[in-house]
Protein backbone atom coordinates (compact mmCIF):
# COMPACT_ATOMS: atom_id res chain seq x y z
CA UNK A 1 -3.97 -34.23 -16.55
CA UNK A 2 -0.36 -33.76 -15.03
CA UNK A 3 1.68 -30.67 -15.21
CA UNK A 4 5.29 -30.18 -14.04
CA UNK A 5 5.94 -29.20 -10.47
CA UNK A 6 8.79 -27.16 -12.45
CA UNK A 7 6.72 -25.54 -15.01
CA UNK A 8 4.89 -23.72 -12.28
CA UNK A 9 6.92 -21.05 -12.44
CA UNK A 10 5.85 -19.94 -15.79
CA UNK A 11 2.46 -18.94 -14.05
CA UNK A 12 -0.87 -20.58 -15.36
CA UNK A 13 -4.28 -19.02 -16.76
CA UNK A 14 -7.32 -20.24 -16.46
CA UNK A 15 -10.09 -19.19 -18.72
CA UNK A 16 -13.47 -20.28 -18.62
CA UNK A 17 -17.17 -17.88 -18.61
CA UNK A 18 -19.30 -17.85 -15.39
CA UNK A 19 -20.31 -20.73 -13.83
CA UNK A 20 -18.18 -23.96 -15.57
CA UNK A 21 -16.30 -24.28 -12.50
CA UNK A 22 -13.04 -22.32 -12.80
CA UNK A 23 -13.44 -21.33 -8.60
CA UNK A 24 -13.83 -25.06 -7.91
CA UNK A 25 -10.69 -26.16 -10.22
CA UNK A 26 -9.01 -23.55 -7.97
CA UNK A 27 -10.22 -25.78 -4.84
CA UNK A 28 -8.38 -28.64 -6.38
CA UNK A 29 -4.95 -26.78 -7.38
CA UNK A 30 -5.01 -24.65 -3.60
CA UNK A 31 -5.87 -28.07 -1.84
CA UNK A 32 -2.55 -29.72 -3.36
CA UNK A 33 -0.71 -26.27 -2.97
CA UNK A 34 -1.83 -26.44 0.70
CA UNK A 35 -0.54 -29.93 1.06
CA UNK A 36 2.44 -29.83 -0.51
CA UNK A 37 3.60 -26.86 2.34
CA UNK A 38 4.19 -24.12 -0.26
CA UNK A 39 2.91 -20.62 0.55
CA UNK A 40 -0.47 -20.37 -0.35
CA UNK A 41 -2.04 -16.65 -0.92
CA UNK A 42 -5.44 -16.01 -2.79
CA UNK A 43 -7.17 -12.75 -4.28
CA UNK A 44 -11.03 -13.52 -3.99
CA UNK A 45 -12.72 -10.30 -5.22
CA UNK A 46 -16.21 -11.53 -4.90
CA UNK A 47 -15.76 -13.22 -1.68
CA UNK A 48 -16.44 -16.73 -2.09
CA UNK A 49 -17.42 -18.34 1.30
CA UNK A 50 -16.77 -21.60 -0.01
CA UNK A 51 -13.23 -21.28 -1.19
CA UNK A 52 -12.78 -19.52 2.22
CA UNK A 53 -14.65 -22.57 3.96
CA UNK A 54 -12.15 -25.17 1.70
CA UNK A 55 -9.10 -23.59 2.57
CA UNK A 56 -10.01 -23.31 6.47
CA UNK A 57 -10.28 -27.17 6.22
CA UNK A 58 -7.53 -28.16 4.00
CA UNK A 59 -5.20 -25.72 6.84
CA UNK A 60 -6.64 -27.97 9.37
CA UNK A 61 -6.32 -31.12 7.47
CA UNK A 62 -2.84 -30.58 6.77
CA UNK A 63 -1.85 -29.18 10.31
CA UNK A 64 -1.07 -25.85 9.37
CA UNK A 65 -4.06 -24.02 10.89
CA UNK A 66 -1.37 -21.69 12.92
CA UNK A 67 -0.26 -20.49 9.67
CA UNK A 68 -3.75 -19.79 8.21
CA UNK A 69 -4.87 -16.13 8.01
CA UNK A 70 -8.07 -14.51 6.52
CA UNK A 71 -8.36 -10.98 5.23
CA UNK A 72 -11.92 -9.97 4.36
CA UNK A 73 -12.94 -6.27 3.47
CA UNK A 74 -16.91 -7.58 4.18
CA UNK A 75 -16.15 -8.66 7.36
CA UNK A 76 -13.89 -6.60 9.53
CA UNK A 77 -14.78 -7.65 12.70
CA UNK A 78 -12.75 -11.09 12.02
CA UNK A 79 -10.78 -9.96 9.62
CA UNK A 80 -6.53 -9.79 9.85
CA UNK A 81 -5.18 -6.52 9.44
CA UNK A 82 -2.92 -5.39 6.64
CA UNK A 83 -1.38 -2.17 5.74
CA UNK A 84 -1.08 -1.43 2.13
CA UNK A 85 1.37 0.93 2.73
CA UNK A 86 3.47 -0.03 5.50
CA UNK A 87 6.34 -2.20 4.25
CA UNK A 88 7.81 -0.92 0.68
CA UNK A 89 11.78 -1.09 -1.12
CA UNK A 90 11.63 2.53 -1.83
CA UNK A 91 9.13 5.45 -0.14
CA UNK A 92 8.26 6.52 -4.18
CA UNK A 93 6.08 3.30 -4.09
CA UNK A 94 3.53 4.42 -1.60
CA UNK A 95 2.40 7.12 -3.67
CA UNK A 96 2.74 4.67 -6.50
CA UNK A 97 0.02 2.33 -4.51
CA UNK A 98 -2.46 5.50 -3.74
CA UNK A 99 -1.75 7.20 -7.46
CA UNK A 100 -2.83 4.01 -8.97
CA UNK A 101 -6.01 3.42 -8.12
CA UNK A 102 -7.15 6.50 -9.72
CA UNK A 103 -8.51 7.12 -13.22
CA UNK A 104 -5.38 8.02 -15.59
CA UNK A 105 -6.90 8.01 -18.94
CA UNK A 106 -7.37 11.70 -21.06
CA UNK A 107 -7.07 14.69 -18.70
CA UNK A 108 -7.14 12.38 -15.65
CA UNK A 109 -3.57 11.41 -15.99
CA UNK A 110 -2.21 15.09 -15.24
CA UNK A 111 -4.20 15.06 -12.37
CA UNK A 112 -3.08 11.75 -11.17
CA UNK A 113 0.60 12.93 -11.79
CA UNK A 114 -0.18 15.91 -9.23
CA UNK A 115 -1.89 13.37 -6.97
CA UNK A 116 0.87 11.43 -6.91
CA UNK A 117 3.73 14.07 -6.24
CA UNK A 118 1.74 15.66 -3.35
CA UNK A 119 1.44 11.95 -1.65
CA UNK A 120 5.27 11.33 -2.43
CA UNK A 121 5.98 14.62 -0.43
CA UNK A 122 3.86 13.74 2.31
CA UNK A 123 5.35 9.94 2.66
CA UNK A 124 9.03 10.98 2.45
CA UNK A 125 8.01 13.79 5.52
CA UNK A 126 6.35 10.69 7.40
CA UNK A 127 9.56 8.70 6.74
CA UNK A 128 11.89 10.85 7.87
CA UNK A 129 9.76 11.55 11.03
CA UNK A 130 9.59 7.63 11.74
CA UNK A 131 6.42 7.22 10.71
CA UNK A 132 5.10 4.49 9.15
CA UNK A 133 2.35 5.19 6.18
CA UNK A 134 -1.16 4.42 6.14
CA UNK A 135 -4.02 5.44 4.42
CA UNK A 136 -5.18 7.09 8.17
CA UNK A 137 -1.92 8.84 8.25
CA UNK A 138 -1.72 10.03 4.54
CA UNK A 139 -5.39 11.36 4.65
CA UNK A 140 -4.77 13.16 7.90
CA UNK A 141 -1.53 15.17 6.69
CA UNK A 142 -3.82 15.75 3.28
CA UNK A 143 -5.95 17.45 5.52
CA UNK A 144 -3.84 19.67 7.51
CA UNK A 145 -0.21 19.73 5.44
CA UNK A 146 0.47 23.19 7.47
CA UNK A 147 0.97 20.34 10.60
CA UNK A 148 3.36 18.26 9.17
CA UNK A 149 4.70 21.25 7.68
CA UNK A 150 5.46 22.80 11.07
CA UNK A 151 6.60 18.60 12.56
CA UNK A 152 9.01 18.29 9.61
CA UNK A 153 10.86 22.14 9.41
CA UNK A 154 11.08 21.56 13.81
CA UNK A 155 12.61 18.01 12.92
CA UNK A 156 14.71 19.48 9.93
CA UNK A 157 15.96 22.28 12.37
CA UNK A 158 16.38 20.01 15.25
CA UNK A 159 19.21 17.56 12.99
CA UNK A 160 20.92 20.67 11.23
CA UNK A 161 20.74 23.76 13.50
CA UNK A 162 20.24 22.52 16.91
CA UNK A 163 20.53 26.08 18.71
CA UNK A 164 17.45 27.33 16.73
CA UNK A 165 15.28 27.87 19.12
CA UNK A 166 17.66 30.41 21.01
CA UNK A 167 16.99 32.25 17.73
CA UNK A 168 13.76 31.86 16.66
CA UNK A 169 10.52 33.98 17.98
CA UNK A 170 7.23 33.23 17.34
CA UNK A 171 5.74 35.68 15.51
CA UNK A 172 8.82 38.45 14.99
CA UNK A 173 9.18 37.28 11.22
CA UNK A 174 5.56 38.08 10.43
CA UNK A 175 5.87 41.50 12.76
CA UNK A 176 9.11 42.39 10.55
CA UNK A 177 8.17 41.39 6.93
CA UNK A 178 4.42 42.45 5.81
CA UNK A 179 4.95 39.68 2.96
CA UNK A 180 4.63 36.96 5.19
CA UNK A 181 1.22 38.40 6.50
CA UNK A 182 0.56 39.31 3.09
CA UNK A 183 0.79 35.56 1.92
CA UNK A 184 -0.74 34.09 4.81
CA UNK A 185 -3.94 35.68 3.86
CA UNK A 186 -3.57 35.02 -0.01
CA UNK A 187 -2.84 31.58 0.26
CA UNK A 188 -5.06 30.52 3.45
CA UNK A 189 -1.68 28.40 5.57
CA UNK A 190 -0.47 28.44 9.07
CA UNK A 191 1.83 31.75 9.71
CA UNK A 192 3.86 29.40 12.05
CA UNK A 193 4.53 26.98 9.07
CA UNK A 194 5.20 30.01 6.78
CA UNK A 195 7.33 31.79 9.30
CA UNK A 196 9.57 28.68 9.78
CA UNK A 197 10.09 28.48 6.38
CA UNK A 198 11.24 32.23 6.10
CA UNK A 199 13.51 31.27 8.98
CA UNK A 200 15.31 28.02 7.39
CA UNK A 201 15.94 30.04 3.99
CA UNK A 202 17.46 32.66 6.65
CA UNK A 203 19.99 30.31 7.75
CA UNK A 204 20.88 29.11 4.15
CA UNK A 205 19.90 25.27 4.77
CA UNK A 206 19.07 22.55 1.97
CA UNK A 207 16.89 20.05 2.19
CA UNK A 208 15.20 17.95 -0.33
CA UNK A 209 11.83 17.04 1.44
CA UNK A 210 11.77 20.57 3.00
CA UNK A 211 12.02 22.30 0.01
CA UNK A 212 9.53 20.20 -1.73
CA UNK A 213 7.33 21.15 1.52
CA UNK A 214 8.18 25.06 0.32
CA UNK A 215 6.65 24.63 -3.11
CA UNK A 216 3.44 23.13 -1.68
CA UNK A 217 3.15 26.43 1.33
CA UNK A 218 3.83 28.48 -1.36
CA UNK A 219 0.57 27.96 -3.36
CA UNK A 220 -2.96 28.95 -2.84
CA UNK A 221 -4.36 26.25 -0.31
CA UNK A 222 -7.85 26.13 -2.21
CA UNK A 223 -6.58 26.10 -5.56
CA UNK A 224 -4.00 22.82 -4.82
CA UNK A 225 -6.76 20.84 -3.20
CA UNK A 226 -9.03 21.74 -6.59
CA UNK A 227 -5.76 19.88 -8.42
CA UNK A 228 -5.67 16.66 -5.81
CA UNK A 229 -9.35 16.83 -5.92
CA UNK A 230 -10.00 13.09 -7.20
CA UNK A 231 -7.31 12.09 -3.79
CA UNK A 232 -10.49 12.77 -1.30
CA UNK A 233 -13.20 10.69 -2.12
CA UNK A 234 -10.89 7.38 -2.47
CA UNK A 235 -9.23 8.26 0.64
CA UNK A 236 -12.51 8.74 2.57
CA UNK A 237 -13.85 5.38 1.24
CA UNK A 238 -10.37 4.17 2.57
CA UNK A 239 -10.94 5.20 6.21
CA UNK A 240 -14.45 5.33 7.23
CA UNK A 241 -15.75 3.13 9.61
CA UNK A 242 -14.71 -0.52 10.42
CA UNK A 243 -12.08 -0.30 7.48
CA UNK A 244 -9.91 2.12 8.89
CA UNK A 245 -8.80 -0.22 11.79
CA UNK A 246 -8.67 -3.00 8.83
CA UNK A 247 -6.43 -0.92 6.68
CA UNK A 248 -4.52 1.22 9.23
CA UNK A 249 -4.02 -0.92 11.90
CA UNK A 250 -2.65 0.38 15.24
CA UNK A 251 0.49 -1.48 15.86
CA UNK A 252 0.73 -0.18 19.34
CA UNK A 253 -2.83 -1.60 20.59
CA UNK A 254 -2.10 -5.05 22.74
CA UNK A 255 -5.83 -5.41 23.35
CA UNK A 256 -6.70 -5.97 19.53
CA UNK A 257 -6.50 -9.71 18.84
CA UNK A 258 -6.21 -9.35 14.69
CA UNK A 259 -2.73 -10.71 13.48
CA UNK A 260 -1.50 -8.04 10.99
CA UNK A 261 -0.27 -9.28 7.70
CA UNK A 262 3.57 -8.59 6.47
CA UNK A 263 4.02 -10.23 3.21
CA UNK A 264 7.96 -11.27 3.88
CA UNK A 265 6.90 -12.44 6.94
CA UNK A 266 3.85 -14.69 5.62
CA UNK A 267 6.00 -16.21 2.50
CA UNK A 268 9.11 -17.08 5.38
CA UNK A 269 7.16 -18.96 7.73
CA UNK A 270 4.86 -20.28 4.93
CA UNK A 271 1.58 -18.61 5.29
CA UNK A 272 -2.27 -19.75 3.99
CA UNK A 273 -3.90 -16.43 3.31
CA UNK A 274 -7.08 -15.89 2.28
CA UNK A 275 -7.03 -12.47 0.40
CA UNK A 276 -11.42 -11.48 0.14
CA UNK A 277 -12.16 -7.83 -1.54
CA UNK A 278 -15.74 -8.07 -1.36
CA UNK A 279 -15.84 -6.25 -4.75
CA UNK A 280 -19.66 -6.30 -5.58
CA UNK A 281 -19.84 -4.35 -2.19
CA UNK A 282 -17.55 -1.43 -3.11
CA UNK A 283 -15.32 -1.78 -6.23
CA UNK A 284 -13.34 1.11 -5.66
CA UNK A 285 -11.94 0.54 -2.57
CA UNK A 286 -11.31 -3.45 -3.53
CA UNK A 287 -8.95 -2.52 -6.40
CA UNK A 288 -7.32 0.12 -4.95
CA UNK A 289 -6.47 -2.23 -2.10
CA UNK A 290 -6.04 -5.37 -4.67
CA UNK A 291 -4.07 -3.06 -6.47
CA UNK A 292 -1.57 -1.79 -3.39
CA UNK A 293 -1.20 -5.59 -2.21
CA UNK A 294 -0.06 -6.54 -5.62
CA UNK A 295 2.64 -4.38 -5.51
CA UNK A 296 3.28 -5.31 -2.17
CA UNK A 297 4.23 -8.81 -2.66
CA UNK A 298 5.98 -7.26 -6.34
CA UNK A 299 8.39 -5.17 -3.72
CA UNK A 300 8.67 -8.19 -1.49
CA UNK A 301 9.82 -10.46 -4.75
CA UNK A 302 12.52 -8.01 -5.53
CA UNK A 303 14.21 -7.54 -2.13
CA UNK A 304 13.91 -11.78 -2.40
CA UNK A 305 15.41 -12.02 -5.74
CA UNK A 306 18.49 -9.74 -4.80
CA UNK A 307 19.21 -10.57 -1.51
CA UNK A 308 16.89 -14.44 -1.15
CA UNK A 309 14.66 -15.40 1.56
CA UNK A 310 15.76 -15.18 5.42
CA UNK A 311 18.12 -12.49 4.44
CA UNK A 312 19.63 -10.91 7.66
CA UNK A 313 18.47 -13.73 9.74
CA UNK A 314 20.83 -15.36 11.91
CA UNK A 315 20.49 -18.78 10.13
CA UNK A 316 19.43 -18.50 6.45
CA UNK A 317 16.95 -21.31 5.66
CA UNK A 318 17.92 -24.28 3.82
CA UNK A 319 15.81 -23.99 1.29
CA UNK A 320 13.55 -21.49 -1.01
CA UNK A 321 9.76 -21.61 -0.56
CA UNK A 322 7.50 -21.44 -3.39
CA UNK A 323 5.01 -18.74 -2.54
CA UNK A 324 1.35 -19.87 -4.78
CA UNK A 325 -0.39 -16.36 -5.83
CA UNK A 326 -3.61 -17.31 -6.61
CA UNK A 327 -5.72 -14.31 -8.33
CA UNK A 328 -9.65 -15.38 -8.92
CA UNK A 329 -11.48 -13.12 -11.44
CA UNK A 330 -8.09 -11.31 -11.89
CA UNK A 331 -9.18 -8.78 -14.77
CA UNK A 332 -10.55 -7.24 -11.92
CA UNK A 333 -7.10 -6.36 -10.16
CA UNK A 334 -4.97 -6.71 -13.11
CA UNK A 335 -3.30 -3.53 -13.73
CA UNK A 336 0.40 -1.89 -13.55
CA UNK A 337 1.24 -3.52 -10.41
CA UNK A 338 0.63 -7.23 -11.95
CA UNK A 339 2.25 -7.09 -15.19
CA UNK A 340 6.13 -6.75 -13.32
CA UNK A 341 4.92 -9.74 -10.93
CA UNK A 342 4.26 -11.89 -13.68
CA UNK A 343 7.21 -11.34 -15.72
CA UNK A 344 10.09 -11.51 -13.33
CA UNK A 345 8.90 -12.98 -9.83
CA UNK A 346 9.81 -16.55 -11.09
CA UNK A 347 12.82 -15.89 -10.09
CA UNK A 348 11.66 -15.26 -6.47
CA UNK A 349 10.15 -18.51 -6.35
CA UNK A 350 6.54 -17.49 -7.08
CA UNK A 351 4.37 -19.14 -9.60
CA UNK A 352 0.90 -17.35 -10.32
CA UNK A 353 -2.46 -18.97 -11.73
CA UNK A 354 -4.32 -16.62 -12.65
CA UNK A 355 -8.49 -17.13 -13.42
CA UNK A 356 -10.76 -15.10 -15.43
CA UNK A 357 -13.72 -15.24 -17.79
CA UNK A 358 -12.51 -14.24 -21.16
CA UNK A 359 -9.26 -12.77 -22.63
CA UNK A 360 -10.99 -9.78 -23.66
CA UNK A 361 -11.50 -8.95 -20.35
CA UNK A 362 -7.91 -9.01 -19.65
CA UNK A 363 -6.99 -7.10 -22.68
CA UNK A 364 -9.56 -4.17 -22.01
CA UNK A 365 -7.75 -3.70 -18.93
């Protein structure tokens, strides 16, 4: 059976129950994908060593073992990094990437919309400090928002009112307004971060991040973390153990071998990546990372269909790569993320096939 090279681009699904073969069709179409030097990337939530094993070879068989890469939640130890939240077109999106792996149906939804407004706040502070997102860094500042409270007003009052400090003593604010005192103890937050606060409003300056950091001081610190409640556990699965250093990588360590996976940087020089979320292990954590990557690479088509590939390299290159998204058993990452991928990352040059069981399956979700 042959199928137009060209009609790729319209994306391809695969339907067939368990066990009739649909992983070892997607052998065949990889293998040719592999050989043909596209970009090759495949989502394996079940973590099938011998798709892993195939690829490997057909790298090797082809020459392009330097460009191979394997990401595998089951197996950190040998696993490439990647940061979910690292590389984005707008800051809104990494709370888009956390917000979305939680439940939004019924009453869940206004709690997802809080969730997601308290992890926008924190990733614009983080951006304007210069630093970059992770899950690490975003469930460390949920922890203790009074510290990045205090980092961003010193930052804030560093750019805008550089003489501050000639100004400003610790503890005189609190000593000469009972309020602040007063809300300290009814709200449970830092008196340095409150007293800060008190000071910038003293000085009349604006600030959009700051004064979203205001709103968040100003309320009782047990009853906001009751309304971000369902942000915790997900985090915590996030950054426990072995998957922490998986998932936040440390950029600056020169000791740690494991290549760290950029999406623009794979689909340029024409990565092979093996994507493994070891679902049946812990479905949570796989879709909310199958989830983030997927709007990853949907960020990384739309800075490539505005601006094309190699933009703001010296030498452009000559020609577009086709980037081969391959999603086995996708009803299990299809979501919000997927649906703008599908529907207008043609025009980036990728060209999805997509395998799952029944349509049903696909529709539920």
């Amino acid at each position: 059976i042959w199928i137009e090279l060209a009609e790729r681009v319209g994306h391809m699904l695969v339907l067939g129950t368990t066990r009739v073969g649909k992983t070892r069709f997607a052998e065949i179409m990889i293998t040719q994908d592999i050989r043909r030097g596209d970009c090759v990337i495949v989502f394996d939530p079940k973590g099938d060593a011998d798709l892993l094993l195939r690829m490997y070879a057909e790298a090797k068989r082809a020459g392009r073992l330097d460009q191979f890469y394997m990401f595998h939640l089951g197996f950190p130890e040998f696993s490439a990094r990647y940061n979910p939240l690292g590389n984005f077109g707008k800051i809104t999106e990494v709370a888009t990437r956390i917000a979305s792996a939680l439940p939004g149906e019924g009453q869940s939804a206004t709690f997802r919309e809080f969730v997601w407004r308290y992890v926008n706040v924190i990733a614009r502070a983080l951006d304007a400090l210069g630093i970059k997102p992770s899950y690490e860094e975003v469930y460390r500042r949920t922890n203790s928002i009074d510290g990045l409270c205090v980092s961003y007003f010193e930052f804030w009052l560093d750019r805008d009112a550089p003489a501050w400090r000639d100004h400003f003593v610790e503890g005189e604010l609190s000593r000469s307004d009972k309020t602040l005192g007063e809300l300290a103890r009814k709200t449970g937050r830092s008196m340095r971060a409150l007293e800060l606060s008190a000071f910038i409003r003293g000085q009349g300056l604006r600030d959009a991040v700051g004064e979203a950091l205001f709103t968040i001081l100003s309320n009782d610190k047990t009853y906001f973390e009751k309304l971000v409640a369902s942000l915790y556990p997900l985090l915590e699965k996030l950054t426990t153990g072995h998957i922490s250093q998986l998932l936040s990588p440390n950029y600056d360590d020169a000791h740690d071998p494991r290549p760290v996976i950029n999406w623009t940087r794979v689909i340029e020089t024409g990565g092979i990546v093996y994507f493994g979320l070891d679902a049946l292990t812990d479905h949570m954590v796989a879709g909310a990372v199958g989830g983030a990557a997927f709007s990853d690479l949907t960020s990384v088509a739309g800075h490539f269909y505005k601006h094309g590939q190699g933009s703001g390299q010296s030498a452009a290159p000559a020609f577009q790569r086709k980037t081969c998204l391959h999603a086995d058993e996708f009803n299990e990452l299809i979501g919000d993320d997927f649906i703008p991928m599908v529907n207008k990352a043609g025009g980036a040059g990728y060209q999805v096939t997509a395998y799952t069981q029944t349509w049903s399956d696909v529709e539920a979700r």
